[in-house]
Each structure stands twice: as structure tokens, then as C-alpha cells.
Protein backbone atom coordinates (compact mmCIF):
# COMPACT_ATOMS: atom_id res chain seq x y z
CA UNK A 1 19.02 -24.07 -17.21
CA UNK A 2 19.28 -28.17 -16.25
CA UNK A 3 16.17 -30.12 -15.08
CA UNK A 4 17.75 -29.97 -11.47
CA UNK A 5 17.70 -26.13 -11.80
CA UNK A 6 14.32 -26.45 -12.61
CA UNK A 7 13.24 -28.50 -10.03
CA UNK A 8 15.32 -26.29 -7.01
CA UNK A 9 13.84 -23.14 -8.84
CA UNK A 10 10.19 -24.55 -8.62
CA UNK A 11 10.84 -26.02 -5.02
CA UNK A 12 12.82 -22.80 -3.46
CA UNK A 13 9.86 -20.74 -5.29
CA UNK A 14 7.73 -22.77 -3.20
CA UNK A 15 9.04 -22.19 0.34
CA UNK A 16 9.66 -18.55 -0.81
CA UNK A 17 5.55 -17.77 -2.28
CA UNK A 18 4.34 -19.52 1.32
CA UNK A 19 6.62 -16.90 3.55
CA UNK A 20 5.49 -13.60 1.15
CA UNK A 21 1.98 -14.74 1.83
CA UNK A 22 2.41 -14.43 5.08
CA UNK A 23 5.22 -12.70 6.17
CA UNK A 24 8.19 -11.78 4.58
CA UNK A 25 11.61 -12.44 3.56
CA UNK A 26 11.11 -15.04 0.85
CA UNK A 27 13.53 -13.54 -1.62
CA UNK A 28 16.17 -14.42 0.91
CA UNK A 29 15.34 -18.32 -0.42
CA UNK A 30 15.88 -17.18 -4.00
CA UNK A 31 17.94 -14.74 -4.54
CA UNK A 32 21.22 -16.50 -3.85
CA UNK A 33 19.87 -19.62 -5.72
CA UNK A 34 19.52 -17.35 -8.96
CA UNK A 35 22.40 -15.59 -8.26
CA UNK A 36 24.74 -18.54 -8.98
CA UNK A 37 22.25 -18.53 -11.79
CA UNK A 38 22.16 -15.44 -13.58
CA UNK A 39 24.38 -12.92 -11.35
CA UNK A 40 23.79 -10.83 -8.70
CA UNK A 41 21.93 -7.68 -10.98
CA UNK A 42 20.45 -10.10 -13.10
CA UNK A 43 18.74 -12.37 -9.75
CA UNK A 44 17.30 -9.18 -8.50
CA UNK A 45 15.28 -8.65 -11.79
CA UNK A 46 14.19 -11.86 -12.87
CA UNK A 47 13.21 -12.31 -9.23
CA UNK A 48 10.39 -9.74 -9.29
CA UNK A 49 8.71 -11.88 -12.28
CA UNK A 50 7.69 -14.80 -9.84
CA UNK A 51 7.41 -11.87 -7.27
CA UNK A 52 4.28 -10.33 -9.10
CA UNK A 53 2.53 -13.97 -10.13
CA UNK A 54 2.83 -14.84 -7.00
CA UNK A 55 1.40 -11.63 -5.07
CA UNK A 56 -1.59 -11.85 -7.67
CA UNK A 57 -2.15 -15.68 -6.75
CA UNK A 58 -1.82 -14.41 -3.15
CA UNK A 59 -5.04 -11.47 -3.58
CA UNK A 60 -7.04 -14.16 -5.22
CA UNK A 61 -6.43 -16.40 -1.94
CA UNK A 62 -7.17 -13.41 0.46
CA UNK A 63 -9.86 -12.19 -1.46
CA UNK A 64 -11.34 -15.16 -1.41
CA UNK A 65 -11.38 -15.39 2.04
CA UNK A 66 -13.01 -11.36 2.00
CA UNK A 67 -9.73 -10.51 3.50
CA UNK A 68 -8.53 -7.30 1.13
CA UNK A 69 -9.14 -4.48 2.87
CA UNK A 70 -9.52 -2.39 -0.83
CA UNK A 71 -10.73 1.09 0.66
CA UNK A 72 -7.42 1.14 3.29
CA UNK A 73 -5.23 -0.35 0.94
CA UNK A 74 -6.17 2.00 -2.35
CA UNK A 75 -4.80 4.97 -1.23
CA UNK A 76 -1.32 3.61 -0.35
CA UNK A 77 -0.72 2.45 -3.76
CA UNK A 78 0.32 5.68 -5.47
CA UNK A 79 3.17 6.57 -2.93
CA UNK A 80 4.21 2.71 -2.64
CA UNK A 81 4.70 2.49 -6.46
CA UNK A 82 6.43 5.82 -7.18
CA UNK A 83 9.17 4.64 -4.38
CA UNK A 84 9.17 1.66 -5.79
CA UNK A 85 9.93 2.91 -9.24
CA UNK A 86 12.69 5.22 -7.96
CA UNK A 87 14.36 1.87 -5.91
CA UNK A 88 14.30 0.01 -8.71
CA UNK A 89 16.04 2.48 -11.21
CA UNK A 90 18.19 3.42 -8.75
CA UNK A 91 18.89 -0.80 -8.42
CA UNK A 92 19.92 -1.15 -12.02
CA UNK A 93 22.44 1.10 -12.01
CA UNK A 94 23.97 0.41 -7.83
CA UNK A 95 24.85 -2.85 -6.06
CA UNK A 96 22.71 -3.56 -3.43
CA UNK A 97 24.68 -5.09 -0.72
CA UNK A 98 24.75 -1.57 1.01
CA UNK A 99 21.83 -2.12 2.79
CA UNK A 100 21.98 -5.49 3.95
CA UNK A 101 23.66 -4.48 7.94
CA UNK A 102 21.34 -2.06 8.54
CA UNK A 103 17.86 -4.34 7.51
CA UNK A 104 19.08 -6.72 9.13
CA UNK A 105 18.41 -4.89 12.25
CA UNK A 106 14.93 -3.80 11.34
CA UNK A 107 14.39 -7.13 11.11
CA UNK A 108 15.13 -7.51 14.55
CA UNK A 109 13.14 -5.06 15.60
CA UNK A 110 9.95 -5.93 14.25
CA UNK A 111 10.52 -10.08 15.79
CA UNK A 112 10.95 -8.33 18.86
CA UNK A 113 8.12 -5.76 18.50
CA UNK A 114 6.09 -8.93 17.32
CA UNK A 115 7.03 -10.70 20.58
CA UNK A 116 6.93 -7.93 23.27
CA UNK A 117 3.39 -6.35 22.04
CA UNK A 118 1.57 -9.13 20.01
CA UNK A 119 -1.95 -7.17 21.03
CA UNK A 120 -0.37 -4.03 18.53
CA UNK A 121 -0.13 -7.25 15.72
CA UNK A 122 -3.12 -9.08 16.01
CA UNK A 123 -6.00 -6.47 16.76
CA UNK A 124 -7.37 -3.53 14.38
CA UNK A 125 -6.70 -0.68 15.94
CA UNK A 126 -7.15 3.56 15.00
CA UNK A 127 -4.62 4.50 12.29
CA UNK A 128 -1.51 6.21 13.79
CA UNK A 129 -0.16 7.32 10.68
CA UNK A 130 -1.75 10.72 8.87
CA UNK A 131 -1.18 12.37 5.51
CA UNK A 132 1.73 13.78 4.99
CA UNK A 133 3.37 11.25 6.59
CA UNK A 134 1.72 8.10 5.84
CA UNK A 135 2.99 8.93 1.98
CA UNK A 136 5.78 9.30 2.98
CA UNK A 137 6.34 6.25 5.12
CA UNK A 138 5.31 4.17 1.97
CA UNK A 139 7.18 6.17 -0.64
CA UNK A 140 10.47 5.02 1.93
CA UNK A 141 9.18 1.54 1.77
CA UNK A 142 8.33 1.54 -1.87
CA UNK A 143 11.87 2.90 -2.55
CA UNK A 144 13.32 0.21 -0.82
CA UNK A 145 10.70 -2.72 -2.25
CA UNK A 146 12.15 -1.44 -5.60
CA UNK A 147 15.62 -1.36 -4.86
CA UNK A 148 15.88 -4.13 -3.06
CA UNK A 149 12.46 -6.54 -2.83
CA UNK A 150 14.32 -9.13 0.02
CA UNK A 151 12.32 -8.27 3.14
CA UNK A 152 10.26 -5.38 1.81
CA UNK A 153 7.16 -7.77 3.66
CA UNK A 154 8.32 -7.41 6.82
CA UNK A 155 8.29 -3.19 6.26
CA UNK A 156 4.97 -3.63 4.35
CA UNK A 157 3.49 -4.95 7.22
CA UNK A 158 5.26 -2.89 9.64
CA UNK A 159 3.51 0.17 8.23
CA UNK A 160 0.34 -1.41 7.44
CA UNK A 161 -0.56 -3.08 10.84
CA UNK A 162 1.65 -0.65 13.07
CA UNK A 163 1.23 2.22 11.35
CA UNK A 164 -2.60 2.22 9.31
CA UNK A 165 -3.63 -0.24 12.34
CA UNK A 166 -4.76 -3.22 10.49
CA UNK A 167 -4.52 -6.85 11.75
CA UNK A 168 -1.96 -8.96 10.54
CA UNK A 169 -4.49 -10.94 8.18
CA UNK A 170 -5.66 -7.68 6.42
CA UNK A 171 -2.23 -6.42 6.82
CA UNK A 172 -0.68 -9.30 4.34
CA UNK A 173 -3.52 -9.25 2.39
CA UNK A 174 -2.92 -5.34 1.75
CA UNK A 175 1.20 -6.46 1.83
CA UNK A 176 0.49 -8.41 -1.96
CA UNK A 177 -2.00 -5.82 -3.34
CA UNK A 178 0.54 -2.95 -2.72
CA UNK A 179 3.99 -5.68 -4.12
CA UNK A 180 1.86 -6.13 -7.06
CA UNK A 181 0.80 -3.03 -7.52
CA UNK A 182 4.72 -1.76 -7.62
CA UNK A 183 6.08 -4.90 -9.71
CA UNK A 184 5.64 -4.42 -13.21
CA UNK A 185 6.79 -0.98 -13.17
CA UNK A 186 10.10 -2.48 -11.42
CA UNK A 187 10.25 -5.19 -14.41
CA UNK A 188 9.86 -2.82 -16.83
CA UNK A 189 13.10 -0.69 -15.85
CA UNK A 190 15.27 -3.97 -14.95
CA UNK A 191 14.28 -5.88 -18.56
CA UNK A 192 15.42 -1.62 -19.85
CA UNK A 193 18.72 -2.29 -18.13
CA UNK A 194 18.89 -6.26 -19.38
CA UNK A 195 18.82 -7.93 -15.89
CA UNK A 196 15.48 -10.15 -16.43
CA UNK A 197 16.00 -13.86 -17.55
CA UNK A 198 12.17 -14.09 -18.60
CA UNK A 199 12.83 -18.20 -18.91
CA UNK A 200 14.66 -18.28 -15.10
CA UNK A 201 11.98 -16.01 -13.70
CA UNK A 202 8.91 -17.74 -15.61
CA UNK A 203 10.13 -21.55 -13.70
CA UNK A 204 10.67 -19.99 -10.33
CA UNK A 205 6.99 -18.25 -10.87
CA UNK A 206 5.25 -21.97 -11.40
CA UNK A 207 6.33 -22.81 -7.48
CA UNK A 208 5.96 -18.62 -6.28
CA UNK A 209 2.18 -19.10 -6.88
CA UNK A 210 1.73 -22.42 -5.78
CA UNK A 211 3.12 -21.49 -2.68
CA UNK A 212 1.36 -17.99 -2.40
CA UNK A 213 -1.98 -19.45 -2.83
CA UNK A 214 -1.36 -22.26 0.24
CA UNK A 215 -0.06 -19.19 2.11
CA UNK A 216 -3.28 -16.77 1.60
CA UNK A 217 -5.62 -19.75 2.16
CA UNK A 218 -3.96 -20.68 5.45
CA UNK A 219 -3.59 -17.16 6.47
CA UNK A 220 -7.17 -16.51 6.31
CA UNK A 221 -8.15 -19.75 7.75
CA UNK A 222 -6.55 -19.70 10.84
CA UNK A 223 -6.30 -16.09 11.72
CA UNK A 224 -3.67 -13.69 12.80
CA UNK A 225 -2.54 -15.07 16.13
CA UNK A 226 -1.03 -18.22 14.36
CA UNK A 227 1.06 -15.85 11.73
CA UNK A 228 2.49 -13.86 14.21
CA UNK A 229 4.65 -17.00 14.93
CA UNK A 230 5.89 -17.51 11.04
CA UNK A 231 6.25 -13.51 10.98
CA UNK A 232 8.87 -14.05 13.98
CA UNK A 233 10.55 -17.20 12.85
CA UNK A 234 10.65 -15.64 9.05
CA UNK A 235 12.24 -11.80 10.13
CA UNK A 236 14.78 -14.10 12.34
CA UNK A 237 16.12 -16.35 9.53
CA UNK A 238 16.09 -13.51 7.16
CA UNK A 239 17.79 -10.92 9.34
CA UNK A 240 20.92 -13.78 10.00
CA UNK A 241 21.09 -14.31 6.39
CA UNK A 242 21.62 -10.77 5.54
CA UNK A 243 24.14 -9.78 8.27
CA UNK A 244 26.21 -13.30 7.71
CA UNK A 245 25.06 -15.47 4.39
């Protein structure tokens, strides 16, 4: 790794910390930059390393701010982080270019759900989704978090603010607690397979939490009406890198 790597890993890690916090779609940012890195397999390992820093410099940010919603978000861990352990085998061993068409539509569909009902996103509301299907829902997104990570946010928060009827401030701040919750389980099994470059992953991590912390301080600072625009704008640029980067 060169000094310039450095320096785009730190800056990219930046940019890509400050969307998580908030949103979603980060990994889009970095995992093409460490693919011409490391590889393809190897990106979506070292990836999650700067992934979990950054979602634990993220809960101190929201809870900070008394924004983690820990009695909603507690019970959503278990399923989240069993998917996510099944993805992320199931990652090590399968490309994972398969799903990139098909996200790329729910990414679509949440900008536009963002755009056509912003009350559903900004207001707490009466949980729609009830055992057994509220494991379920997260085991799905867990699954895919593991598998995949790029854009796992946007589902996250799809679930957590549509679906368990949080705001979109709690709903990010619940969005980190459940990523890091699920991360060093997923590190674990991609180091087992060798696709974690611990040096690669430990540079991009130094700009992931600088970037997370800005984006949890913001976030509770100015409230959920002014993240519904970076949730659009982020799901947008994400969904036309994955149907034509």
C-alpha cells in the first residue's frame, strides 16, 4: 500500500462513515477502491473492519445525543446477527455480483417511498411488524448485511422506521447498533476464508470513524426531516452504481 493509497483510503473512508451514519450505501465508495486493491473477495472482508469502527464511533455520536433507542433495538439483534452470519459464510465461498440488479431496485423504491410519504419517515409511529415476522424480516436483512454489506443501511432502515415505526434519527441510530452488532462475527468467517487485509482495512477505518462520528452528531442535531434528503440522494447514487458501475 503507497502513501496515495493511504490518503484515497482515509479520504473515501471519510465520505463513506458520513453516508452509513446517516443513510446508507457507503460501501459503494469503497468497495471498488479496495477492489483494485485487494480483489473483489478480499474488498468485501477487509471492508467490514472500518465497517464495525465506524458503526461503534457512530453509537457513541447518537448516544450522545440520547438517540439509541436500546429497548426497540435489543431484541432485533439476535435475528439480525444470525442472518448476518449465514450471508457472510455464504459470501466467502459465492461471488456477489448476483444481487446487484435486483438491489438496485429496492433502492429505488425506498427514494421513492422516502419522497411520496415523508410523514411514514420522519414521525414515530405504532410498530407494523409482529413476531414471527419481524425476525424474520431482519434475519432476510441480516443475511444480506452479511453477504453483501453495500446498501444493507438503506434495508436497515427500511425495516426499522417502516416496519418497527421509528423516526429516521432513532432509526440510524438503531441502523449502527444492529451493523455492529453483526460485524465481528462476519470478520471472523472472512479472516477463516483469508479475505481480510487487517493493514488495508485498519487505514480505511482511521477516515470510517472520523466520518461516522460527524455523521451521528449532525444527525442528531438537526433532526430527521433534513436526512430524509441525504437518505434520497444516497439510495439514488448507490442504486446507479450497482445496476451500471
Amino acid at each position: 500500500m503507497t502513501l496515495l493509497e493511504g490518503l484515497v483510503l482515509i479520504v473515501a473512508g471519510a465520505a463513506a462513515g458520513f453516508i452509513n451514519a446517516l443513510a446508507g450505501g457507503g460501501s459503494a465508495i469503497t468497495i471498488p477502491i479496495l477492489t483494485e486493491m485487494v480483489g473483489i473477495n478480499t474488498a468485501n472482508g477487509t471492508n467490514r473492519i472500518a465497517i464495525l469502527l465506524a458503526n461503534l464511533t457512530a453509537i457513541a455520536g447518537y448516544q450522545k445525543g440520547e438517540a439509541v433507542p436500546w429497548r426497540r433495538v435489543s431484541v432485533l439483534i439476535i435475528p439480525t446477527v444470525i442472518g448476518a452470519a449465514a450471508g457472510a459464510w455464504l459470501s466467502t465461498v459465492t461471488p456477489p455480483d448476483v444481487l446487484r440488479m435486483v438491489f438496485a431496485g429496492v433502492l429505488l423504491l425506498v427514494a421513492a417511498s422516502v419522497l411520496l410519504r415523508p410523514a411514514r419517515w420522519l414521525e414515530e409511529r405504532e410498530a407494523v411488524l409482529h413476531e414471527p415476522w419481524r425476525s424474520i424480516v431482519f434475519f432476510v436483512i441480516g443475511f444480506y448485511g452479511g453477504f453483501v454489506q453495500a446498501g444493507v443501511g438503506f434495508l436497515l432502515l427500511t425495516g426499522l422506521v417502516l416496519g418497527a415505526g421509528m423516526n429516521l434519527v432513532n432509526g440510524n441510530a438503531s441502523k449502527v447498533v444492529l451493523v455492529a452488532a453483526y460485524s465481528p462475527i462476519a470478520i471472523l468467517l472472512f479472516a477463516r476464508a483469508s479475505q481480510v487485509d487487517l493493514a488495508v482495512g485498519a487505514v480505511l477505518a482511521v477516515g470510517q470513524m472520523s466520518g461516522a462520528w460527524a455523521g451521528s452528531r449532525l444527525a442528531v442535531l438537526k433532526g430527521a426531516a433534513w436526512i430524509r434528503w441525504v437518505l434520497v440522494a444516497a439510495a439514488l447514487v448507490a442504486a446507479a452504481r450497482l445496476a451500471f458501475g
